[in-house]
C-alpha atoms as a PDB file:
ATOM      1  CA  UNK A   1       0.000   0.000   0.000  1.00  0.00           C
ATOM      2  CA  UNK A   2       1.710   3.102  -0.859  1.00  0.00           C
ATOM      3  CA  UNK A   3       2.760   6.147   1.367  1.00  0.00           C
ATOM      4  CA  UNK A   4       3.888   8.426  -1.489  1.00  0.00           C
ATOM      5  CA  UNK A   5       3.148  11.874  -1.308  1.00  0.00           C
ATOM      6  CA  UNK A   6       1.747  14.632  -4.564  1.00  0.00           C
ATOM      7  CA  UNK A   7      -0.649  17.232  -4.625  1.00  0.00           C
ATOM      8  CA  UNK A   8      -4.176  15.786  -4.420  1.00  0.00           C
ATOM      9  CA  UNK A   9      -6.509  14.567  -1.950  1.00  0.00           C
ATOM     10  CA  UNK A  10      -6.226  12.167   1.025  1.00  0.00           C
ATOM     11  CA  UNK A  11      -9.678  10.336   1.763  1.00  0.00           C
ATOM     12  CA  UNK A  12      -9.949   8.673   5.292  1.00  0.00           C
ATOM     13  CA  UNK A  13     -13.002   6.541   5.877  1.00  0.00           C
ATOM     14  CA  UNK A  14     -15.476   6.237   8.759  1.00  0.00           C
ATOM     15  CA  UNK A  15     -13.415   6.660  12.089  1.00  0.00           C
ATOM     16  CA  UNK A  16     -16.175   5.785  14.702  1.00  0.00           C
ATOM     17  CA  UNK A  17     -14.156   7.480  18.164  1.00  0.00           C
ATOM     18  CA  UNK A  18     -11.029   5.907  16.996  1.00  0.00           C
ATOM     19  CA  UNK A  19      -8.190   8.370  17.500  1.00  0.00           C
ATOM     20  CA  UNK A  20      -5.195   6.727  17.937  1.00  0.00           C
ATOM     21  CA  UNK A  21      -5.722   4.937  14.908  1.00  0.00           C
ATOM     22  CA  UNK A  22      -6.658   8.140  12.718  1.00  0.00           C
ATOM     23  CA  UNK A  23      -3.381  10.116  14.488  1.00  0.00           C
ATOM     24  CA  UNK A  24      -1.414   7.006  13.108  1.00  0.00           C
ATOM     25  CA  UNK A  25      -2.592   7.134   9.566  1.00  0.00           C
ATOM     26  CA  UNK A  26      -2.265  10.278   9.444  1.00  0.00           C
ATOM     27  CA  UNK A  27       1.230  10.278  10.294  1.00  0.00           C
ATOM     28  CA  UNK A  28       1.584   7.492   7.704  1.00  0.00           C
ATOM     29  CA  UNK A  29       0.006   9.406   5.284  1.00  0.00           C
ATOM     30  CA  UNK A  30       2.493  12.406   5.730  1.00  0.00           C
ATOM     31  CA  UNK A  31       0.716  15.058   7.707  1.00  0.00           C
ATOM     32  CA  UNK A  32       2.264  16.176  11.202  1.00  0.00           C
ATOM     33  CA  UNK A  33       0.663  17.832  14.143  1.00  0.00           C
ATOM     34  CA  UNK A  34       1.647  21.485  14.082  1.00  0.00           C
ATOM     35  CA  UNK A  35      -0.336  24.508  16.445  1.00  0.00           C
ATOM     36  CA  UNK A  36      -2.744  21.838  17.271  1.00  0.00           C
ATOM     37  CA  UNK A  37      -3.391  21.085  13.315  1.00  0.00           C
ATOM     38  CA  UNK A  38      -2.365  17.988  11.538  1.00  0.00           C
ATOM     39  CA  UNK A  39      -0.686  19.492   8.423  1.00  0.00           C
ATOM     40  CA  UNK A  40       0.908  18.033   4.862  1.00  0.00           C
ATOM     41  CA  UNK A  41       2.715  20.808   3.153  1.00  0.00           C
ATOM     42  CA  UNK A  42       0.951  19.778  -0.378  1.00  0.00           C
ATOM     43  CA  UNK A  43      -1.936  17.750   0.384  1.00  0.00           C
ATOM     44  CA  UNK A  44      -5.497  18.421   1.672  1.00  0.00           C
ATOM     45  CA  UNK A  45      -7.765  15.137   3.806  1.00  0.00           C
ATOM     46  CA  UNK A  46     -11.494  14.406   2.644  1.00  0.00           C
ATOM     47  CA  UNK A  47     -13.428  12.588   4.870  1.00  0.00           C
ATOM     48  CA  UNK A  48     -16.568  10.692   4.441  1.00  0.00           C
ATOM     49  CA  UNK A  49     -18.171  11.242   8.116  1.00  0.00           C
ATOM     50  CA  UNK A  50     -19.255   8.895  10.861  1.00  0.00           C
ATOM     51  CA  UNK A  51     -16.669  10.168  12.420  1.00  0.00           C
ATOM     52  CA  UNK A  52     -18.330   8.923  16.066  1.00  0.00           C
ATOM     53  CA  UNK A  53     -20.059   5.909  18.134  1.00  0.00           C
ATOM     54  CA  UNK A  54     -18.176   3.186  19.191  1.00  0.00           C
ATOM     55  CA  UNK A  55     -15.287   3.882  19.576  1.00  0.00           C
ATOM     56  CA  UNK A  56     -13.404   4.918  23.017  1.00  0.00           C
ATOM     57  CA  UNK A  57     -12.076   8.520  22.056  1.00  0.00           C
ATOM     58  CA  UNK A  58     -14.999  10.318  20.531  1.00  0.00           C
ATOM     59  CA  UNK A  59     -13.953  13.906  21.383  1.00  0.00           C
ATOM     60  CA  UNK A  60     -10.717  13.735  20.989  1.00  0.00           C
ATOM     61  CA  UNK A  61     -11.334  12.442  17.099  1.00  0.00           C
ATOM     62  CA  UNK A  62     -13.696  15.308  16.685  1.00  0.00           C
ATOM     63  CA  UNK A  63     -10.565  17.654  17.703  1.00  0.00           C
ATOM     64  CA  UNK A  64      -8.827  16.404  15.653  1.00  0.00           C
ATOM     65  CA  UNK A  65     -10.991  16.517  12.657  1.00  0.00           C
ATOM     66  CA  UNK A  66     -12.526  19.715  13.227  1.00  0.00           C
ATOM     67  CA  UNK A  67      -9.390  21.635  13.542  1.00  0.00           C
ATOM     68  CA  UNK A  68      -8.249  20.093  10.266  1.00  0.00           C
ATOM     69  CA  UNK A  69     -11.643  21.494   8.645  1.00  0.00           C
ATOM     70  CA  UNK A  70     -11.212  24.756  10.326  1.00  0.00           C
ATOM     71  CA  UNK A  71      -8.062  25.316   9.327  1.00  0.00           C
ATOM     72  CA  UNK A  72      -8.798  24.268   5.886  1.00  0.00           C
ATOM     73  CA  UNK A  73      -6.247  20.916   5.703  1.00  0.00           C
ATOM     74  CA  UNK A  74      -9.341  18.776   5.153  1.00  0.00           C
ATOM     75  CA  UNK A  75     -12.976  19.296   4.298  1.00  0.00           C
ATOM     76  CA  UNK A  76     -15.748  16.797   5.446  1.00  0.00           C
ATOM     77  CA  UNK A  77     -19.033  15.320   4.617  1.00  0.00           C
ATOM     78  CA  UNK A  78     -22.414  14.464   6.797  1.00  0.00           C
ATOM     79  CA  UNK A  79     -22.331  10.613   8.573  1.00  0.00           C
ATOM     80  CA  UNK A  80     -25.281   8.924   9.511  1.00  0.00           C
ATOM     81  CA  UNK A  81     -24.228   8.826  12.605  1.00  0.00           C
ATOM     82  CA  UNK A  82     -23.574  12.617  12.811  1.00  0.00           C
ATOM     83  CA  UNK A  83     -27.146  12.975  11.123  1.00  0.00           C
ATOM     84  CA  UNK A  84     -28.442  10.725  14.632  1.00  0.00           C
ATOM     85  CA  UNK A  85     -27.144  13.165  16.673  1.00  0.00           C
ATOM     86  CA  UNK A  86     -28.602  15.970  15.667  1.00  0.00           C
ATOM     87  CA  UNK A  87     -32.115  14.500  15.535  1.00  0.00           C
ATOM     88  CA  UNK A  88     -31.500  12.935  18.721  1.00  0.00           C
ATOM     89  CA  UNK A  89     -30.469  16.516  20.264  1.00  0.00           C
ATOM     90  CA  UNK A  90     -33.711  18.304  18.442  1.00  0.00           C
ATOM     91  CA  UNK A  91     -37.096  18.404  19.984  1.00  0.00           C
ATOM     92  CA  UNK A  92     -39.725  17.694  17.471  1.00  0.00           C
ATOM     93  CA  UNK A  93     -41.883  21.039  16.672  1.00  0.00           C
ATOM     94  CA  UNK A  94     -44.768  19.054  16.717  1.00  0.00           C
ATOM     95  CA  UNK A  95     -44.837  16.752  20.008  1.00  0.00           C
ATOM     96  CA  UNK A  96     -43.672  18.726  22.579  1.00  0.00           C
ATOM     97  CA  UNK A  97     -41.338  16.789  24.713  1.00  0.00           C
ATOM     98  CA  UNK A  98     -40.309  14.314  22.250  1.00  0.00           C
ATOM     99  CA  UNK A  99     -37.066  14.630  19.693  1.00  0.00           C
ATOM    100  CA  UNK A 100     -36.395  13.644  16.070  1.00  0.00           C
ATOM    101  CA  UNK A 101     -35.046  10.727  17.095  1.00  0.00           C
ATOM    102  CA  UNK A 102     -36.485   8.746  19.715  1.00  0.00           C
ATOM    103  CA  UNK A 103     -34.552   8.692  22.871  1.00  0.00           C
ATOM    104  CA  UNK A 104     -35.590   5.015  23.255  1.00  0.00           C
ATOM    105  CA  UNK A 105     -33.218   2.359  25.015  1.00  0.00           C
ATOM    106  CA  UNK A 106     -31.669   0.870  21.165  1.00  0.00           C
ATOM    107  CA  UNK A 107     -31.273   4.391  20.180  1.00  0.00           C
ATOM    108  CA  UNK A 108     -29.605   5.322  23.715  1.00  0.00           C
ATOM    109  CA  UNK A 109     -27.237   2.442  23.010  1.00  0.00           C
ATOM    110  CA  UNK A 110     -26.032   3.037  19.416  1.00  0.00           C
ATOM    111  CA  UNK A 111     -25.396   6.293  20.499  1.00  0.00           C
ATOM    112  CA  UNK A 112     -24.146   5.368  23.838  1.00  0.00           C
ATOM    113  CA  UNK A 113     -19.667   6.134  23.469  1.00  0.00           C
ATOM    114  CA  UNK A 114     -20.947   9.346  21.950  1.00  0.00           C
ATOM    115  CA  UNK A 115     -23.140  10.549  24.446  1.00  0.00           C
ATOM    116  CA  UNK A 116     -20.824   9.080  27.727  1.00  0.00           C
ATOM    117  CA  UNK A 117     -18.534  11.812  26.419  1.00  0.00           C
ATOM    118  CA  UNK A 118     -20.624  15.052  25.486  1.00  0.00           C
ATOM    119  CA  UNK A 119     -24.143  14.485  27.403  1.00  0.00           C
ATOM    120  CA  UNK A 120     -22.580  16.125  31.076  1.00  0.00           C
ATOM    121  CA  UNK A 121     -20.731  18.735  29.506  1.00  0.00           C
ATOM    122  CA  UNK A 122     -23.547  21.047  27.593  1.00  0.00           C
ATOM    123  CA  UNK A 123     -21.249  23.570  25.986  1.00  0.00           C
ATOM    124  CA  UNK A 124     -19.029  21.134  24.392  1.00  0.00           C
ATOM    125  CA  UNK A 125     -22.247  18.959  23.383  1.00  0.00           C
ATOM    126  CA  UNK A 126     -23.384  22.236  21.287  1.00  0.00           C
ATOM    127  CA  UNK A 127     -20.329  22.966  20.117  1.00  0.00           C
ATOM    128  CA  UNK A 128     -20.150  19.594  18.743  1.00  0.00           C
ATOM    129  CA  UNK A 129     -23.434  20.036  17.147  1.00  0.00           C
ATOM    130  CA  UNK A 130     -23.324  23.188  15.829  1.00  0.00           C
ATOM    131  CA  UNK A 131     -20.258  21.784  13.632  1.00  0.00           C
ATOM    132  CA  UNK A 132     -22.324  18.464  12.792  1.00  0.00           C
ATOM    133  CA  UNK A 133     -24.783  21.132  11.475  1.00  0.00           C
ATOM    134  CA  UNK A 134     -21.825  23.266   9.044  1.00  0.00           C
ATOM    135  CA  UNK A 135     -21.222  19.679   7.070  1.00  0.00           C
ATOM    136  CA  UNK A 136     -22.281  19.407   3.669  1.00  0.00           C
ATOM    137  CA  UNK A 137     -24.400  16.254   2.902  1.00  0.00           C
ATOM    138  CA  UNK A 138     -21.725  15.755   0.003  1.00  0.00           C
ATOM    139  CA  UNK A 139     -18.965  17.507  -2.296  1.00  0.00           C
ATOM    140  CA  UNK A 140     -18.646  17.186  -5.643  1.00  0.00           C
ATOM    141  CA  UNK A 141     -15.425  18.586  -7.060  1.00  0.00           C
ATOM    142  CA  UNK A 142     -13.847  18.792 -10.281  1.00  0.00           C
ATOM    143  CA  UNK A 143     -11.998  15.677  -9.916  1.00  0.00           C
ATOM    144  CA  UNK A 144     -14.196  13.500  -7.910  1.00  0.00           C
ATOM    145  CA  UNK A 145     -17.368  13.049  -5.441  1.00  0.00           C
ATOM    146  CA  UNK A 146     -17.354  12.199  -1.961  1.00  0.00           C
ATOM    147  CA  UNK A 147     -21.063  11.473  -0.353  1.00  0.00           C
ATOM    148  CA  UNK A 148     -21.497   8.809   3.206  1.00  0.00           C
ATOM    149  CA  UNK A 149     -22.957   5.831   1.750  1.00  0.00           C
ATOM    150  CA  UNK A 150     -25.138   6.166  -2.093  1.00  0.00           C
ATOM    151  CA  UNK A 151     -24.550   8.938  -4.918  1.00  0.00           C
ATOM    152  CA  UNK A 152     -28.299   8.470  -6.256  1.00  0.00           C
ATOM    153  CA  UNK A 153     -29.142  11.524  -8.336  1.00  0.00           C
ATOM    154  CA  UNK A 154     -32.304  10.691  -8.129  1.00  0.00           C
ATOM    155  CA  UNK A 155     -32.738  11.279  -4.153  1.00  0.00           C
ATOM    156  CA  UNK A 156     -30.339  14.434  -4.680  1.00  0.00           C
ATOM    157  CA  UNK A 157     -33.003  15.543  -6.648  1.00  0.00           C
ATOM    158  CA  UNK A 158     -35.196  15.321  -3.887  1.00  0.00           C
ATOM    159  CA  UNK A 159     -33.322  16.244  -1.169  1.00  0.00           C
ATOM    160  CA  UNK A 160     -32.628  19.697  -2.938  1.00  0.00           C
ATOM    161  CA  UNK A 161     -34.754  21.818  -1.672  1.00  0.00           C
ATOM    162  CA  UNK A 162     -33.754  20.770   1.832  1.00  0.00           C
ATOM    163  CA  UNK A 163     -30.503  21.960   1.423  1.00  0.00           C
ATOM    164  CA  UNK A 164     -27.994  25.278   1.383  1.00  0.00           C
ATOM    165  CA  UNK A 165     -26.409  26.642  -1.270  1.00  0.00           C
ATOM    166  CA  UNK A 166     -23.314  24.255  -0.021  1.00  0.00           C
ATOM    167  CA  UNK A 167     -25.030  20.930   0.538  1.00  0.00           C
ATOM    168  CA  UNK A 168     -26.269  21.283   3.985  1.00  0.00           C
ATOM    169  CA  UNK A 169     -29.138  20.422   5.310  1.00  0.00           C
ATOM    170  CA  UNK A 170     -31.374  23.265   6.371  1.00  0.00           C
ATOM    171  CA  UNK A 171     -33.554  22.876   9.515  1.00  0.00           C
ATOM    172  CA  UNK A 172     -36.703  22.236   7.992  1.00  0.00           C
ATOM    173  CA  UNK A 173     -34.316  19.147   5.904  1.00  0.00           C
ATOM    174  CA  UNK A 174     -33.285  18.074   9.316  1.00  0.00           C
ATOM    175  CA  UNK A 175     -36.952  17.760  10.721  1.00  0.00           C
ATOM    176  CA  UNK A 176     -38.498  16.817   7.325  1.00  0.00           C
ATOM    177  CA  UNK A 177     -35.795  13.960   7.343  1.00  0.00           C
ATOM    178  CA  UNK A 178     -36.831  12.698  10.347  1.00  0.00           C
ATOM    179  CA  UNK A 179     -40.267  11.847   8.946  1.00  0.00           C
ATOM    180  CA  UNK A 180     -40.807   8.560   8.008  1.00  0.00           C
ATOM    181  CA  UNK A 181     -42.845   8.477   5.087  1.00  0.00           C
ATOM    182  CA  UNK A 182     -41.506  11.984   4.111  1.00  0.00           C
ATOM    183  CA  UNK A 183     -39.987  12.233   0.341  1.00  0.00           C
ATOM    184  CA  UNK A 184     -36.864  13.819   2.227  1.00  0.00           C
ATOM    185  CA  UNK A 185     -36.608  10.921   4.763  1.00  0.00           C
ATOM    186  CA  UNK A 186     -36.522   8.119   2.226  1.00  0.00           C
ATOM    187  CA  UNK A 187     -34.163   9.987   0.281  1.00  0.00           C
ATOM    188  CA  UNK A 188     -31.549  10.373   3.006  1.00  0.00           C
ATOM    189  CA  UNK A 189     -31.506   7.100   4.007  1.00  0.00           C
ATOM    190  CA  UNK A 190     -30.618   6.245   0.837  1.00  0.00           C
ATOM    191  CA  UNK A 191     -27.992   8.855   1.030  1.00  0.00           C
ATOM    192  CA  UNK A 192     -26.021   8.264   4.122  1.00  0.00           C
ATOM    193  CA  UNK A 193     -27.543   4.552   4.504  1.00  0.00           C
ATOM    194  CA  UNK A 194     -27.379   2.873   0.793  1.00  0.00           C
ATOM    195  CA  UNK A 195     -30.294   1.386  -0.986  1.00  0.00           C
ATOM    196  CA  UNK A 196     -32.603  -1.066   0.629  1.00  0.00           C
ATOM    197  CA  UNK A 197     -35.385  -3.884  -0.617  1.00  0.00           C
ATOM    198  CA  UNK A 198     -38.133  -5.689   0.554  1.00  0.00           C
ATOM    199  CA  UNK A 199     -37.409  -9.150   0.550  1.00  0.00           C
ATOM    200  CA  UNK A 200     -39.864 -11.182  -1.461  1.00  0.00           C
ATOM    201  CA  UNK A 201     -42.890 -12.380   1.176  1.00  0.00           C
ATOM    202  CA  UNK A 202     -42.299 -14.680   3.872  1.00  0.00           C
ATOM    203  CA  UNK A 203     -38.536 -14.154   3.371  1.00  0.00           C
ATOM    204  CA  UNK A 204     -36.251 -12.949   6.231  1.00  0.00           C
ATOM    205  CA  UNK A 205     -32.702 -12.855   6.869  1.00  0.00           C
ATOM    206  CA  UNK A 206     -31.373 -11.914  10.784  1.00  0.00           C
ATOM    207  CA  UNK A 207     -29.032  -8.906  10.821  1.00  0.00           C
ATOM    208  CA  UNK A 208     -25.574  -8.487  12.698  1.00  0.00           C
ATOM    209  CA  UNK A 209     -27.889  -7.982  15.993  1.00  0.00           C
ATOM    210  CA  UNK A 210     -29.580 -11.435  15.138  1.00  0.00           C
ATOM    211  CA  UNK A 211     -33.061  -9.545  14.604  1.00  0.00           C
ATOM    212  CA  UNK A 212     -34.910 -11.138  11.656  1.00  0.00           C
ATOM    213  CA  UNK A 213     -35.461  -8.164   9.259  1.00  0.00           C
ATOM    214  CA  UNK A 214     -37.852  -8.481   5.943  1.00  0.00           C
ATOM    215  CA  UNK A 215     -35.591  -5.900   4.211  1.00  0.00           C
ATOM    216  CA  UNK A 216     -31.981  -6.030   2.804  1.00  0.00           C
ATOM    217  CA  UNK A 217     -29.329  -3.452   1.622  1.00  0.00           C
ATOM    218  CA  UNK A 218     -27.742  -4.364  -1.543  1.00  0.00           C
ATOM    219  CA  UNK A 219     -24.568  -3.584  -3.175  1.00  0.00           C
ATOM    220  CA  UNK A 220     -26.010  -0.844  -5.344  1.00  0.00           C
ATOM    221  CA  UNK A 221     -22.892  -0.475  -7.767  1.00  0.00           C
ATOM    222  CA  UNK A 222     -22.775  -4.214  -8.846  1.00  0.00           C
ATOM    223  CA  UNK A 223     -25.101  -4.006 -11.863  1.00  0.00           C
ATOM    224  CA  UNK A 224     -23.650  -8.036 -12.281  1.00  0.00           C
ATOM    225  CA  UNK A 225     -25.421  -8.999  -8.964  1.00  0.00           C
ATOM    226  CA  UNK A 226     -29.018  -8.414 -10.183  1.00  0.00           C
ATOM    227  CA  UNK A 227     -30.664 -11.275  -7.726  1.00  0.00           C
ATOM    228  CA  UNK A 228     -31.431 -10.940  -3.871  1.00  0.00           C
ATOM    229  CA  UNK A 229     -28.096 -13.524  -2.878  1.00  0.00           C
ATOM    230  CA  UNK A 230     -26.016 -12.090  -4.961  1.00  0.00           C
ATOM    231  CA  UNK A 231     -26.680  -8.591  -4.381  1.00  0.00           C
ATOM    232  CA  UNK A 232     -26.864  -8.857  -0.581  1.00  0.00           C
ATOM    233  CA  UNK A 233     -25.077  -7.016   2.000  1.00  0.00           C
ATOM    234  CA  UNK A 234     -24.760  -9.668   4.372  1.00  0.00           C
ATOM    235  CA  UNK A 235     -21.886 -12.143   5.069  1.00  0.00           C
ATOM    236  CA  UNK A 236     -21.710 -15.643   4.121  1.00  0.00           C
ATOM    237  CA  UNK A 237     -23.135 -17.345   6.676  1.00  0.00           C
ATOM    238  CA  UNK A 238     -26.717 -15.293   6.470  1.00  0.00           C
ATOM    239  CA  UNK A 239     -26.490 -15.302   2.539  1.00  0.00           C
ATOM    240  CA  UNK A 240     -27.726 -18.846   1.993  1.00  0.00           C
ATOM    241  CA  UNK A 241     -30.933 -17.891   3.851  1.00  0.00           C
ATOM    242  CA  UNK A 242     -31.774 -15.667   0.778  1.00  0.00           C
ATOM    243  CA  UNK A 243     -33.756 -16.331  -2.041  1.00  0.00           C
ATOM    244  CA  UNK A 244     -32.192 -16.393  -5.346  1.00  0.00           C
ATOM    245  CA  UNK A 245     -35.646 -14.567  -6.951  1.00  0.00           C
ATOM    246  CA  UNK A 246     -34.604 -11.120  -9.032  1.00  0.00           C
ATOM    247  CA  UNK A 247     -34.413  -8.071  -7.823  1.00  0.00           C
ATOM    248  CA  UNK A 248     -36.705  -4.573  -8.128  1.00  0.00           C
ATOM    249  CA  UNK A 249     -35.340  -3.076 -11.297  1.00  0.00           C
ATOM    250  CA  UNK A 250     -34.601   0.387  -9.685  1.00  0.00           C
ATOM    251  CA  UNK A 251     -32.448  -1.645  -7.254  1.00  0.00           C
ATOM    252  CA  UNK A 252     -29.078  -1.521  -8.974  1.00  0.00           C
ATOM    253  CA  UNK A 253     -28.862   2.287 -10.162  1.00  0.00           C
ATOM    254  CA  UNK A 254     -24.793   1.519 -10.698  1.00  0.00           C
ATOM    255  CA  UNK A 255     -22.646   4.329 -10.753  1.00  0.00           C
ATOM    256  CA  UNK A 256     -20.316   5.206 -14.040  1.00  0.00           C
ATOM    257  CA  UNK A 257     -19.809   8.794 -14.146  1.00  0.00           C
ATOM    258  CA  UNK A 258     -16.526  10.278 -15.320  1.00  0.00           C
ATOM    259  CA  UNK A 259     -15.753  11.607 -11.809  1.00  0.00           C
ATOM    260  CA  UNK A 260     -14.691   8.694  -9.479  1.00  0.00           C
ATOM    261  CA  UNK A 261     -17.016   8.988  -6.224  1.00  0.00           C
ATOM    262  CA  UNK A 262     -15.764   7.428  -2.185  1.00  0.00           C
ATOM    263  CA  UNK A 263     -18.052   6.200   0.288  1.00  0.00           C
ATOM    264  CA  UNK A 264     -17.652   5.165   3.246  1.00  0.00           C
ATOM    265  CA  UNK A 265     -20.404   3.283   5.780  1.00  0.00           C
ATOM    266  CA  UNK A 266     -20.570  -0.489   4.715  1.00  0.00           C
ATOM    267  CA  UNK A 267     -17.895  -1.882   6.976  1.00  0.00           C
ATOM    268  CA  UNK A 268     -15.746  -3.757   4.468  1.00  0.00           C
ATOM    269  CA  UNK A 269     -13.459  -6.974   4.964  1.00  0.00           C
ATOM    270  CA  UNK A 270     -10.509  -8.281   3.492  1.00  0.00           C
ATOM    271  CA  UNK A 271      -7.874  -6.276   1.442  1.00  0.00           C
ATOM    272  CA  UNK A 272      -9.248  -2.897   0.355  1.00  0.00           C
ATOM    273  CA  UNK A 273      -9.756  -2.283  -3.013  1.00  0.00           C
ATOM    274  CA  UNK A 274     -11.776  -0.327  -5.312  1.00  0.00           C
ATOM    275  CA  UNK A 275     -15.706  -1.948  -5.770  1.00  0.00           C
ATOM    276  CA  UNK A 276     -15.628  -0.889  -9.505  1.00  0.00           C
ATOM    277  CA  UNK A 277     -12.856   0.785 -11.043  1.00  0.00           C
ATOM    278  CA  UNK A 278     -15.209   4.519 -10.808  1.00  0.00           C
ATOM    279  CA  UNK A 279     -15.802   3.662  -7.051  1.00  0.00           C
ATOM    280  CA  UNK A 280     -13.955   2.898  -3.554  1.00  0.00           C
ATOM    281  CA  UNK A 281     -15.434   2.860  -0.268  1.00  0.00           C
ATOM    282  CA  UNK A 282     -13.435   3.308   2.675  1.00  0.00           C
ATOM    283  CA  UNK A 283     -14.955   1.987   5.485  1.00  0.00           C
ATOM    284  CA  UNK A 284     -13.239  -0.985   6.793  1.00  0.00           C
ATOM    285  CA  UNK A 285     -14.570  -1.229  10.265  1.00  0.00           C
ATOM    286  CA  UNK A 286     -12.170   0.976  12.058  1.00  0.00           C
ATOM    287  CA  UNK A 287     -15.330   0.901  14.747  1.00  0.00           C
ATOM    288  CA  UNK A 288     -15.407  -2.689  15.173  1.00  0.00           C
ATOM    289  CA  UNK A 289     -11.623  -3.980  15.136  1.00  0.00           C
ATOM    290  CA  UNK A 290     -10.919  -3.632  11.696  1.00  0.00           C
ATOM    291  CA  UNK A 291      -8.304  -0.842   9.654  1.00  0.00           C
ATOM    292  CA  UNK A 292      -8.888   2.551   9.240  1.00  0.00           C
ATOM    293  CA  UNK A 293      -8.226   3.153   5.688  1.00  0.00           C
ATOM    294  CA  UNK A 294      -7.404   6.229   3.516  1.00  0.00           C
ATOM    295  CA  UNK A 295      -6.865   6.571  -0.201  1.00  0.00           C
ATOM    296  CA  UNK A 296      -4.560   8.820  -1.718  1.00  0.00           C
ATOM    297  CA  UNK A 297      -5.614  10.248  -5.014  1.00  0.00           C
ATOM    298  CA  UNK A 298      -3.253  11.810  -7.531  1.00  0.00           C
ATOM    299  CA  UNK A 299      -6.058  12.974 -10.092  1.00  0.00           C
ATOM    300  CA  UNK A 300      -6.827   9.743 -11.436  1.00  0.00           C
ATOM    301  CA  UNK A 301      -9.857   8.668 -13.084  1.00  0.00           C
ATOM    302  CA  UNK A 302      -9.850   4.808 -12.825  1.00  0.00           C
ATOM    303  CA  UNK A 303      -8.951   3.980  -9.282  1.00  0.00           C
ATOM    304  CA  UNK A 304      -6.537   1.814  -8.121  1.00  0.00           C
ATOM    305  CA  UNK A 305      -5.928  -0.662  -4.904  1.00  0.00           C
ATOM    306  CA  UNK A 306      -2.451   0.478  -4.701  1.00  0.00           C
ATOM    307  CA  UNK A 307      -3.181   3.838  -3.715  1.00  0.00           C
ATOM    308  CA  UNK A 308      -4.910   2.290  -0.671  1.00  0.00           C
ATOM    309  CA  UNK A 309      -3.237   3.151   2.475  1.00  0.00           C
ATOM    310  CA  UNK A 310      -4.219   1.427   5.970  1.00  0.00           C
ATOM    311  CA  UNK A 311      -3.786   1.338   9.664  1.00  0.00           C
ATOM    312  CA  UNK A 312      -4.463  -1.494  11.866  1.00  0.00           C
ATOM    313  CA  UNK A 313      -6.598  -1.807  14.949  1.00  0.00           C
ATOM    314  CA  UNK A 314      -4.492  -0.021  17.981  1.00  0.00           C
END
């Protein structure tokens, strides 16, 4: 995995509280720590959110990440995770009381190394969020495209009118996000979450958490994988318990524009590569003992496994 250094952009992948590990590939990657801002005297870090949950050192990542931003050595993009927080930290407008996102015991838990951290300190807590808030939900720049988990132009589309001039979401986009059954919610979970399906009736497949779920996310990229086994994100040992029946049309949009795009979210195994030659995610489970992973791009169009650079669990 190379370490080489040009002009261009470093993109890290979801960090999840892990700051040890994200201090080491960055050092790897060339930048050093100077006036309490990781540096590289020619290259600039993109990352593709989550940036906490689970992991042990949620605010010091966020230090380190915002002061990068702030300083202008990296830019960053909306999580799913960071999306949680806000709506957990919002009251809903229309049930006093109650907040975008339930504060029920599952959501208290996924949100639990997060919270441990901010939740007794108030000011920091804002602070936090108000920066969560200033993230665009993606960039797309004249080389390439960086968006959390799905570039679907289709849900951009809809999403637009929820947003800022730069890609943020507006308050009304955070709230009408929050709706289920809202065009804007659907859309950004498809966004920040990837595409799901129904499975076909009577099917089910149990999830990481071993609850049985009648829906499955698919790997929307592979236009090859065009049946419900094939096209699952699930590992081996749950993919058998699929049916081999085709999927919805509309499931595999693909993605082949000129501009190669980076993801993150899907918690990838193995040796990091790119998924199609336009498109790499870099989320290798940093959060649950895997790498943190970055890829250095030079300006290329087709992407290439080489340019993948990775720390191990520390």
């Amino acid at each position: 995995m190379t370490t080489q250094d040009s002009s261009g952009y470093d993109l890290i992948g979801d960090i999840h509280g892990q700051a040890r590990m994200l201090r080491a590939l960055l050092h790897r990657l060339g930048y050093r720590e100077r006036d309490g801002v990781y540096r590289h005297p020619t290259r600039q870090v993109l990352f593709v959110g989550d940036f906490i949950d689970r992991g042990p050192r949620q605010r010091e990542t966020l230090a380190v990440c915002r002061a990068m931003v702030e300083s202008g050595t990296a830019r960053a993009v909306l999580g799913n995770h960071e999306f949680n927080a806000l709506a957990w930290d919002t009251e809903d407008p229309d049930r006093p009381g109650a907040y975008l996102r339930p504060r029920s015991a599952k959501n208290r838990q996924q949100h639990g190394a997060f919270l441990a951290e901010v939740e007794h300190a108030p000011s920091v807590h804002a602070g936090i969020l108000d920066w969560f808030r200033s993230l665009p939900l993606y960039l797309d720049l004249p080389g390439l495209r960086v968006i959390h988990a799905c570039w679907h132009a289709r849900q951009l589309e809809v999403l637009s009118p929820f947003l800022t001039k730069d890609n943020r979401l507006t308050e009304a986009g955070l709230i009408a996000a929050s709706r289920r059954g809202h065009p804007a919610y659907g859309a950004l979970e498809v966004l920040l979450k990837g595409i799901e399906v129904p499975l076909p009736f009577g099917a089910g497949v149990p999830d990481k958490h071993g609850h049985v779920r009648s829906q499955v996310r698919v790997r929307w990229w592979d236009t090859e994988a065009t049946d419900y086994r094939a096209a699952a994100l699930v590992d081996a040992s749950r993919r058998a318990a699929l049916p081999s029946s085709a999927l919805p049309p509309d499931a595999l949009i693909g993605y082949s524009d000129e501009k190669p795009l980076f993801i993150g979210h899907y918690w990838m195994e193995g040796e990091p590569a790119p998924l199609t030659p336009k498109l790499a995610c870099l989320d290798y489970s940093a959060g649950n003992g895997g790498a943190l992973c970055a890829y250095r791009w030079h300006g290329e169009s087709l992407l290439r496994a080489e340019q993948f650079c990775c720390v191990a669990a520390v």
